[in-house]
C-alpha atoms as a PDB file:
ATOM      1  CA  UNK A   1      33.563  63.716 -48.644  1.00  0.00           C
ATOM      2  CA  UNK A   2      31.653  66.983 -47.908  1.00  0.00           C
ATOM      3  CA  UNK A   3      27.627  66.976 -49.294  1.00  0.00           C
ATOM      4  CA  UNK A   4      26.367  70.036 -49.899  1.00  0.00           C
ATOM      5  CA  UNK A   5      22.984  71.317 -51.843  1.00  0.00           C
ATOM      6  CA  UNK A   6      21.825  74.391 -53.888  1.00  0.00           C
ATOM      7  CA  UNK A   7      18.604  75.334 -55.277  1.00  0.00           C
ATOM      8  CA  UNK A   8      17.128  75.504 -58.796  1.00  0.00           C
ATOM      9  CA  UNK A   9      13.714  76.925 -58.972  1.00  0.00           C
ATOM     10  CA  UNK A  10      12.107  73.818 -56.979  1.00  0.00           C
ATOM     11  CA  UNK A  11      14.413  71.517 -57.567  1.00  0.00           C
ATOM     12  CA  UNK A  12      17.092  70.897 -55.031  1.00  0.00           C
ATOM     13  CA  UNK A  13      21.051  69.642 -56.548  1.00  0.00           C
ATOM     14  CA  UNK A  14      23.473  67.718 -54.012  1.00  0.00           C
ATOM     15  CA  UNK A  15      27.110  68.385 -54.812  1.00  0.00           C
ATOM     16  CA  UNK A  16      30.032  66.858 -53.189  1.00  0.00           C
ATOM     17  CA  UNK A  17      33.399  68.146 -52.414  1.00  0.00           C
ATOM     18  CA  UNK A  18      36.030  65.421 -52.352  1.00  0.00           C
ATOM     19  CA  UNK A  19      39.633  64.656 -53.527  1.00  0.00           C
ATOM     20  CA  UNK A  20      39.319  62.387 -56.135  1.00  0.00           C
ATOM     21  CA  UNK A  21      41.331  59.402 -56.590  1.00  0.00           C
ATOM     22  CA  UNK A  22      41.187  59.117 -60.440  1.00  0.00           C
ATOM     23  CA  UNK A  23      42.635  62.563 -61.466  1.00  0.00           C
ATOM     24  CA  UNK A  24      44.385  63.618 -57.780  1.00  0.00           C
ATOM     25  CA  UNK A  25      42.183  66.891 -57.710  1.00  0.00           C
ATOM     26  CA  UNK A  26      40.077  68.040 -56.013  1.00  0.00           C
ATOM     27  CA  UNK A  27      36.607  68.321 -57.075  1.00  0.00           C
ATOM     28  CA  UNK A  28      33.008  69.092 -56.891  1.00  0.00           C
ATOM     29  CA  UNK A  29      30.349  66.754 -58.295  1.00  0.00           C
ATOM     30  CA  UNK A  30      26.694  65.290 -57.978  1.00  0.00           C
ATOM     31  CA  UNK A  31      28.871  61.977 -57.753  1.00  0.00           C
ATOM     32  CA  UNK A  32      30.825  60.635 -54.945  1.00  0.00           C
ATOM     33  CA  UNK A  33      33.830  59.244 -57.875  1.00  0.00           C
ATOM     34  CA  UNK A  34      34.278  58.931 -61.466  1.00  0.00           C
ATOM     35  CA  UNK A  35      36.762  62.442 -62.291  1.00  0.00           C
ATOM     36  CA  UNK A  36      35.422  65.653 -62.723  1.00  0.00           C
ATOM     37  CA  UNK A  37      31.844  66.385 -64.109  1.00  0.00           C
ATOM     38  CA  UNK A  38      31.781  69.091 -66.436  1.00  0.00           C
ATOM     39  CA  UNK A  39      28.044  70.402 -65.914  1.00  0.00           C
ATOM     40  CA  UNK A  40      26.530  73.265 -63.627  1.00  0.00           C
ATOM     41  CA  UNK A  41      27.196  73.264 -60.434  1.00  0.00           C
ATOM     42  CA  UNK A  42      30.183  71.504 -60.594  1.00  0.00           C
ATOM     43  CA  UNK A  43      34.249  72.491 -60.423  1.00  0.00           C
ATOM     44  CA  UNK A  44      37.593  71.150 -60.016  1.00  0.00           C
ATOM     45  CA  UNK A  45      41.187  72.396 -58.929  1.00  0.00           C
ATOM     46  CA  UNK A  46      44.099  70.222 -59.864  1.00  0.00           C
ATOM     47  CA  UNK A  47      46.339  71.571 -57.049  1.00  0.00           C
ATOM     48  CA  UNK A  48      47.748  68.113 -55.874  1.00  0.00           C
ATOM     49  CA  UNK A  49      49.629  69.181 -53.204  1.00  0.00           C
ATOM     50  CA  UNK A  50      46.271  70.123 -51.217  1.00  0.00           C
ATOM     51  CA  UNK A  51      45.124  67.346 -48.333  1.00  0.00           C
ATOM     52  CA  UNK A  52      42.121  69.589 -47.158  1.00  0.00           C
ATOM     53  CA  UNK A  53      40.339  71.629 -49.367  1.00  0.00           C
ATOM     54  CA  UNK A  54      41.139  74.894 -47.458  1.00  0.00           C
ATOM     55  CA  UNK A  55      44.645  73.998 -48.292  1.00  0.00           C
ATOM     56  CA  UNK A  56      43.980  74.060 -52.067  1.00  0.00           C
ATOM     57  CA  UNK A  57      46.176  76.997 -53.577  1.00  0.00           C
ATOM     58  CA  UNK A  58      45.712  76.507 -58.068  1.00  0.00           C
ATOM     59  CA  UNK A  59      42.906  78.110 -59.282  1.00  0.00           C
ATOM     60  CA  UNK A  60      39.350  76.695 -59.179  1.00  0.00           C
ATOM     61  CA  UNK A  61      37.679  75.866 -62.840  1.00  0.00           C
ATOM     62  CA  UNK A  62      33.954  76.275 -62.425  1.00  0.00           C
ATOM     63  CA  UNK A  63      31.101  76.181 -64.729  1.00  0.00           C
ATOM     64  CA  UNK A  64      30.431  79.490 -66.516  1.00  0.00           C
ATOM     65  CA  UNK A  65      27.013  79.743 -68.366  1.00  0.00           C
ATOM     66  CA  UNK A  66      27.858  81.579 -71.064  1.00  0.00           C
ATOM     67  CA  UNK A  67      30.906  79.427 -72.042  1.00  0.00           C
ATOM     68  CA  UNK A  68      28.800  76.083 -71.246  1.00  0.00           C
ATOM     69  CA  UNK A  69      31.994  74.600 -69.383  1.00  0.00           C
ATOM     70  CA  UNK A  70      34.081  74.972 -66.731  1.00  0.00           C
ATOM     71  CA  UNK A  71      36.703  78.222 -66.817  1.00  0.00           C
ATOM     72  CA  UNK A  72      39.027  79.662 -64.060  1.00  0.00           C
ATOM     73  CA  UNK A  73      38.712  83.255 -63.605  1.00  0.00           C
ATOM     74  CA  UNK A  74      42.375  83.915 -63.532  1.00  0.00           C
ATOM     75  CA  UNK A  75      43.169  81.954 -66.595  1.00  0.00           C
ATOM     76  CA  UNK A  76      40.355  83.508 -68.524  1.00  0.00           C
ATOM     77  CA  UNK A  77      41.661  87.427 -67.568  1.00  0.00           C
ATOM     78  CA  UNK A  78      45.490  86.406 -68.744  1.00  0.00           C
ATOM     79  CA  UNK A  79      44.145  85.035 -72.096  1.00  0.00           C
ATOM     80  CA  UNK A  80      41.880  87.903 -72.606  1.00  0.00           C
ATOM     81  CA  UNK A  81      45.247  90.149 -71.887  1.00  0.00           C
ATOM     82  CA  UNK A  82      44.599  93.009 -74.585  1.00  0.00           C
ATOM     83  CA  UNK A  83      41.196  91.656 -75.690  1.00  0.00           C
ATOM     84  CA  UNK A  84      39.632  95.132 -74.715  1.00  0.00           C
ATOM     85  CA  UNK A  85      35.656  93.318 -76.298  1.00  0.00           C
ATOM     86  CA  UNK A  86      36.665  89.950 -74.713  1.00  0.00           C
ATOM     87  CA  UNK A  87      37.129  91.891 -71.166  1.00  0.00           C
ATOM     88  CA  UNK A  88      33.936  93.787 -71.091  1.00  0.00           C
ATOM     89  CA  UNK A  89      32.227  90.398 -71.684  1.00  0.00           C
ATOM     90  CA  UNK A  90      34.078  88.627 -68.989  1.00  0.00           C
ATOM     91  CA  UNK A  91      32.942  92.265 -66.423  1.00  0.00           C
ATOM     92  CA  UNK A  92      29.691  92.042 -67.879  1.00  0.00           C
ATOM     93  CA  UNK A  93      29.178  87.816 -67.078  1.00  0.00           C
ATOM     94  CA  UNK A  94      31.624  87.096 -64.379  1.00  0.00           C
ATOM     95  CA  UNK A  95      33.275  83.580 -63.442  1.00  0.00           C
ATOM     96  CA  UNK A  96      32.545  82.562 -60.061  1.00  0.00           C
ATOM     97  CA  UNK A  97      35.271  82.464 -57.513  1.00  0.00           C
ATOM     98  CA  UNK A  98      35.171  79.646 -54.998  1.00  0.00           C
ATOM     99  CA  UNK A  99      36.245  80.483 -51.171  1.00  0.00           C
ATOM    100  CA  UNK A 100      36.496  77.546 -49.120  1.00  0.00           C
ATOM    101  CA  UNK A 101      36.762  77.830 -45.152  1.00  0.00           C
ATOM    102  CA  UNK A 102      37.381  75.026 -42.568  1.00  0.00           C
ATOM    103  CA  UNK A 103      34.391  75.596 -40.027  1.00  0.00           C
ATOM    104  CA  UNK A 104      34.998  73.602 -36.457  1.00  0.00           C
ATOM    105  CA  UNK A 105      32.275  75.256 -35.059  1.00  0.00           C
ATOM    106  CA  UNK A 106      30.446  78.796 -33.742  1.00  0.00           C
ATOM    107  CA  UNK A 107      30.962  80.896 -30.982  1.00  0.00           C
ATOM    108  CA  UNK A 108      28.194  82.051 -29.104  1.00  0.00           C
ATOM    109  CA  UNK A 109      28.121  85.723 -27.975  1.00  0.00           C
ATOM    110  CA  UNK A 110      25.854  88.346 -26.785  1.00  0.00           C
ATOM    111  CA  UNK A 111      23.534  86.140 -24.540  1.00  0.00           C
ATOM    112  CA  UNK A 112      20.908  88.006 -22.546  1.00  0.00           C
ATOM    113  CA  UNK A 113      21.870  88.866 -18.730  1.00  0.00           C
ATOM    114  CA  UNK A 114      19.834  86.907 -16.142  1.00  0.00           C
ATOM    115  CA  UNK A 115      19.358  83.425 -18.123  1.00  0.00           C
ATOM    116  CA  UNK A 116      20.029  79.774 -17.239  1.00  0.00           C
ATOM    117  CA  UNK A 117      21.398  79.193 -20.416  1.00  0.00           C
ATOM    118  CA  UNK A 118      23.019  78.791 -22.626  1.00  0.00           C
ATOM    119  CA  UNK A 119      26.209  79.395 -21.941  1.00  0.00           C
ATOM    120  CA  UNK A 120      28.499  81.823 -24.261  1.00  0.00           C
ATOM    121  CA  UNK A 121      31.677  80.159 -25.554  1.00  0.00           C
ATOM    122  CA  UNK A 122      32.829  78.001 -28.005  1.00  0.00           C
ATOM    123  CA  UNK A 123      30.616  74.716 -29.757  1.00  0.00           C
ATOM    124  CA  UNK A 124      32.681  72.432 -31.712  1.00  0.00           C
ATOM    125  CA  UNK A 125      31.194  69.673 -34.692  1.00  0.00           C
ATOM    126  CA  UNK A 126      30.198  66.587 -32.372  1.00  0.00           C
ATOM    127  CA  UNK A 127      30.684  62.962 -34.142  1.00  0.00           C
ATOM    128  CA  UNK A 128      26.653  62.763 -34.372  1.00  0.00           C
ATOM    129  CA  UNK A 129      23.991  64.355 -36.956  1.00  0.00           C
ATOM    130  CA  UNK A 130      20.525  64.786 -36.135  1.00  0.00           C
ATOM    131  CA  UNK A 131      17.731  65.175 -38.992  1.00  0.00           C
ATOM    132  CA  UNK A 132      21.097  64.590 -41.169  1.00  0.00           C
ATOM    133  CA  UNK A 133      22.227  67.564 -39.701  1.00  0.00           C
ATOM    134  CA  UNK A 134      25.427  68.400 -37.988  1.00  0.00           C
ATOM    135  CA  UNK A 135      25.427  68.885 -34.192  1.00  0.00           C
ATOM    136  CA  UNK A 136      27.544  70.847 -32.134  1.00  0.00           C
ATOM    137  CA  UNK A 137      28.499  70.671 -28.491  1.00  0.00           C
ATOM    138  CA  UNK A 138      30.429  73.191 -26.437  1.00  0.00           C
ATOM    139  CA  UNK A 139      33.854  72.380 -25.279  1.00  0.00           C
ATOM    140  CA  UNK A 140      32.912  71.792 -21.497  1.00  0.00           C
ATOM    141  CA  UNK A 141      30.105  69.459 -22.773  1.00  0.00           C
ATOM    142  CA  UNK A 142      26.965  69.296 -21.824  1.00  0.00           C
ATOM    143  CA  UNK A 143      25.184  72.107 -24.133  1.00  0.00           C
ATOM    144  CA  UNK A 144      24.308  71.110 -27.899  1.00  0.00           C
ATOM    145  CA  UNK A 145      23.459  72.766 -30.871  1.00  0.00           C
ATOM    146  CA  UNK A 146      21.014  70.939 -33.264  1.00  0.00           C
ATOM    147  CA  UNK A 147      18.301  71.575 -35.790  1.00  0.00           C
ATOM    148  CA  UNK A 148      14.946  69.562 -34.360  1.00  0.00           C
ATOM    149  CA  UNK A 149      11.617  69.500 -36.740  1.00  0.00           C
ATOM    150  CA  UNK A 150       8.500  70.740 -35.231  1.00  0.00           C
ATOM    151  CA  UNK A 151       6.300  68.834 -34.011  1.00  0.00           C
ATOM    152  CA  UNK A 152       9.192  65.821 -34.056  1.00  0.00           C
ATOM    153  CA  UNK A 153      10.047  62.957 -31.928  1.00  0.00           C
ATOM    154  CA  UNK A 154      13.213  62.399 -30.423  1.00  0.00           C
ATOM    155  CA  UNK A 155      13.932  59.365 -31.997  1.00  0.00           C
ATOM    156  CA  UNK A 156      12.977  60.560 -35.325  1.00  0.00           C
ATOM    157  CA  UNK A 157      16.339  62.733 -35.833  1.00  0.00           C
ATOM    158  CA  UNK A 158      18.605  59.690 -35.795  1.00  0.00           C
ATOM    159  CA  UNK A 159      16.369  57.394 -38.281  1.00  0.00           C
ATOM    160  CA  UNK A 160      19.487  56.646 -40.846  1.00  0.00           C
ATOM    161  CA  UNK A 161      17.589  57.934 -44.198  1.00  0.00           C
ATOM    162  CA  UNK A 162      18.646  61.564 -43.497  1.00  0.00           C
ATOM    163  CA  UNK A 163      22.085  60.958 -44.116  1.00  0.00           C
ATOM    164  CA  UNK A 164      22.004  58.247 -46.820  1.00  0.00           C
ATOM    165  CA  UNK A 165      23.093  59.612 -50.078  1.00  0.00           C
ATOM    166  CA  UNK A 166      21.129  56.503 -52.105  1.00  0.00           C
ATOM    167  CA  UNK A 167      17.820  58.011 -50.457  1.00  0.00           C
ATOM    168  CA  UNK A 168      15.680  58.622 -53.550  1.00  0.00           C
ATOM    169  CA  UNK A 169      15.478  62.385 -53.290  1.00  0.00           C
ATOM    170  CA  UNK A 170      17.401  62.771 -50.588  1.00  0.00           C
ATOM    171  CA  UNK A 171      18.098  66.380 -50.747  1.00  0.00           C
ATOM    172  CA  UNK A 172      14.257  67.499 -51.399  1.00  0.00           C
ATOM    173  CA  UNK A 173      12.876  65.753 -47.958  1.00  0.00           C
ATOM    174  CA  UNK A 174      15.809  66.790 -46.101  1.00  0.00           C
ATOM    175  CA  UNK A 175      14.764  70.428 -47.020  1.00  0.00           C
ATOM    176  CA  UNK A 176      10.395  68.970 -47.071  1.00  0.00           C
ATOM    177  CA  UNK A 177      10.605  69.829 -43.199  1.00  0.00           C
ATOM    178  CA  UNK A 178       9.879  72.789 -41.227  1.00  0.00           C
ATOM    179  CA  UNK A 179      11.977  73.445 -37.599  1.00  0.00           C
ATOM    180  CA  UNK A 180      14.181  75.440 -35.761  1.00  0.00           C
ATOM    181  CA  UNK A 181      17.650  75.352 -34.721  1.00  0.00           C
ATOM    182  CA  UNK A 182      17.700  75.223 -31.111  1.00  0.00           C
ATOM    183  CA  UNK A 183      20.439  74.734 -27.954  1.00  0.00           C
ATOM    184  CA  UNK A 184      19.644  72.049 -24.590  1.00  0.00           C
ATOM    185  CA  UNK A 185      21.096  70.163 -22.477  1.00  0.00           C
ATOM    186  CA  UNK A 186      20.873  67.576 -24.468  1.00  0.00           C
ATOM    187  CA  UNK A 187      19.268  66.773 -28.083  1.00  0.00           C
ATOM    188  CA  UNK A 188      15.796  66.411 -28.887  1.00  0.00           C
ATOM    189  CA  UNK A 189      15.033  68.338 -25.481  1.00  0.00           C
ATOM    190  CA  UNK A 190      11.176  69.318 -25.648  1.00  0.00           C
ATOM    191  CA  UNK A 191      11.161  73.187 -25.638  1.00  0.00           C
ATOM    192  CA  UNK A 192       8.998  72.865 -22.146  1.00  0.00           C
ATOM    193  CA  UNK A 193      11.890  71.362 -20.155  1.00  0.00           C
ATOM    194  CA  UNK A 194      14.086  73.534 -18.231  1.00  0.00           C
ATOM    195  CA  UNK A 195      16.869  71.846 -19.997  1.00  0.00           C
ATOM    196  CA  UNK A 196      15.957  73.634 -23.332  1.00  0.00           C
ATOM    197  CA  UNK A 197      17.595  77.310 -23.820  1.00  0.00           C
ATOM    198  CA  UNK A 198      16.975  78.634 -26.540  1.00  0.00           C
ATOM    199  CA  UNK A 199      16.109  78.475 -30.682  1.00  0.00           C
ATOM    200  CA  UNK A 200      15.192  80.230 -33.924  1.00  0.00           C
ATOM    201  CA  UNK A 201      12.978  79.137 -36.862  1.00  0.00           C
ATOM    202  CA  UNK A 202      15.184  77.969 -39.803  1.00  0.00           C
ATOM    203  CA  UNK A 203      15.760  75.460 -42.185  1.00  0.00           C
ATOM    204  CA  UNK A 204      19.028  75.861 -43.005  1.00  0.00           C
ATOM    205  CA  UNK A 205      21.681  72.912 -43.400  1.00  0.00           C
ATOM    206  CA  UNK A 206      24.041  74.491 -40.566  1.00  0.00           C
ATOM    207  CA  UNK A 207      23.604  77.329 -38.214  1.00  0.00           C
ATOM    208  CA  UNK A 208      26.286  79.540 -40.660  1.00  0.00           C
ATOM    209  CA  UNK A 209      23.391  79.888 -42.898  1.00  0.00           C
ATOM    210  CA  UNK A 210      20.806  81.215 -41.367  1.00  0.00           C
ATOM    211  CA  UNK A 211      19.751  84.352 -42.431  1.00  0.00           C
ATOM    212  CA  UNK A 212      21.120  87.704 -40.012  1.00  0.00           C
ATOM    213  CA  UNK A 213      17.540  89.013 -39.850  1.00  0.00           C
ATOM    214  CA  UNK A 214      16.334  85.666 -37.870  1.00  0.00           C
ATOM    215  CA  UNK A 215      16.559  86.558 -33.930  1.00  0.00           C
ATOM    216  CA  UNK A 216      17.191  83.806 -31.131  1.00  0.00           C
ATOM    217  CA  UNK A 217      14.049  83.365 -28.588  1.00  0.00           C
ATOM    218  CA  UNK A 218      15.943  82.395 -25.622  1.00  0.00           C
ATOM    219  CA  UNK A 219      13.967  80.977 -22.323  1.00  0.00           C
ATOM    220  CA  UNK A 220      13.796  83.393 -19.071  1.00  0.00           C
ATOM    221  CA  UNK A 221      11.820  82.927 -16.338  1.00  0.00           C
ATOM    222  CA  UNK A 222       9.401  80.435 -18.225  1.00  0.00           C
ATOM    223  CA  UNK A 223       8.871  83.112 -20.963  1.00  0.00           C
ATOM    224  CA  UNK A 224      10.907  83.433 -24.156  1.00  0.00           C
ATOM    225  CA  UNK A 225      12.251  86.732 -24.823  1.00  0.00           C
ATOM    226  CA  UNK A 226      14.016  88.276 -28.091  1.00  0.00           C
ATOM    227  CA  UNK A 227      17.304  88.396 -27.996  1.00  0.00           C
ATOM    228  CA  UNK A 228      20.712  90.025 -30.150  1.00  0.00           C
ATOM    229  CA  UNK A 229      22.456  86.723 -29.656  1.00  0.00           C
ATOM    230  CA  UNK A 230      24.896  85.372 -32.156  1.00  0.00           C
ATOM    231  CA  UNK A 231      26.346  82.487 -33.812  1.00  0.00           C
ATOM    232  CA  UNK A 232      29.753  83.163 -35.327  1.00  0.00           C
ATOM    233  CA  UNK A 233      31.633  80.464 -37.692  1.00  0.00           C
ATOM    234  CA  UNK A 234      34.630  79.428 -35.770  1.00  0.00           C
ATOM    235  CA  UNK A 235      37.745  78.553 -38.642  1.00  0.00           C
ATOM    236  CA  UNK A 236      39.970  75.420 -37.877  1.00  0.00           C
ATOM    237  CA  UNK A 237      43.074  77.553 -37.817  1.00  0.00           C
ATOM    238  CA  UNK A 238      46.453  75.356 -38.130  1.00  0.00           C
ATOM    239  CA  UNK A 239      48.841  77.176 -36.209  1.00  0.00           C
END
């Protein structure tokens, strides 16, 4: 199963994306089982065939507001064939369209000349999460990519409540910290050691999300300079 969270005013919804067992398709839900949940925030495809979610092909029904259920988009344009008032009103509030991509990892590009680190090249999803977030190592090991809180301990990223979905309000203290995304030698480097390369302040859940205007500080010479460098998803591509 796949958690994710959105945000509502102040209030933060988790969602997860799972096959489910009851009805065979695949859906998205504030629950972890029990069929689809027809409410916002929520969808379901019953393409059966599907064994990863990228793989799904049948159209996605998600919640539309104006309809207070769950549509598809391309259902709702065939029945409205000819419905020239029905149309405009489907233009004028849109369904949503769900796009789901299989993300192994990021590539790291355009890292300033002259630096001990880090190193450009693929990071791939490590087995570990830190601050319930995932980490990322590069394929010759021995560089990580992690979210650390400011001002945090070490050993406070692996304490077992950031990734326990029964954790009352789970969602809203995951997001109640402030940090940075950052790459070491190893995780939980302090930002003094030589070991530490590089971060930016964010709070996002995974380094595809932070924003494009939020610039790397990377560590030269004992200084940290501003820098162009990148994150790019990497897709899990079959062939």
């Amino acid at each position: 199963k796949t958690k994710t969270s959105f945000w509502s005013r102040a209030e933060v919804h988790e969602r997860f994306l799972y096959k489910d067992t009851m009805t065979n398709c695949w859906v998205i839900s504030p629950k972890t089982n029990g069929g689809v949940s027809i409410s916002v925030g929520c969808g379901f495809s019953d393409d059966t065939d599907a064994q990863r979610p990228t793989e799904v092909r049948n159209a996605w029904y998600v919640w539309h507001v104006p309809s207070n259920t769950l549509k598809s988009p391309e259902e709702e344009k065939i029945k409205l064939k000819g419905d020239e008032e029905g149309l405009k009103f489907l233009v004028a509030n849109p369904i949503d369209v769900i796009k789901i991509r299989s993300v192994v990892g990021f590539e790291i590009s355009q890292v300033p000349a002259g630096v001990p680190g880090p190193l450009s090249g693929l990071v791939l999803r490590h087995a570990s999460e830190y601050y319930g977030r995932p980490v990322y190592e590069s394929e010759s090991g021995g560089q990580f990519v992690y979210w650390m809180a400011s001002k945090g301990k070490k050993e406070d990223g692996h304490d077992e409540k950031w990734t326990r979905v029964d954790w009352p309000n789970s969602s809203a203290n995951f997001y109640s910290l402030r940090g940075y995304w950052a790459i070491s030698k190893e995780v939980g480097a302090d930002t003094e050691s030589p070991d530490f390369y590089a971060y930016v302040e964010d709070d996002s859940a995974t380094p595809a999300q932070i924003p494009d205007d939020k610039r790397w500080l990377v560590k030269k010479a004992g200084s940290w300079i501003d820098s162009n460098m990148k994150l790019t998803c990497a897709e899990w591509d079959r062939k």
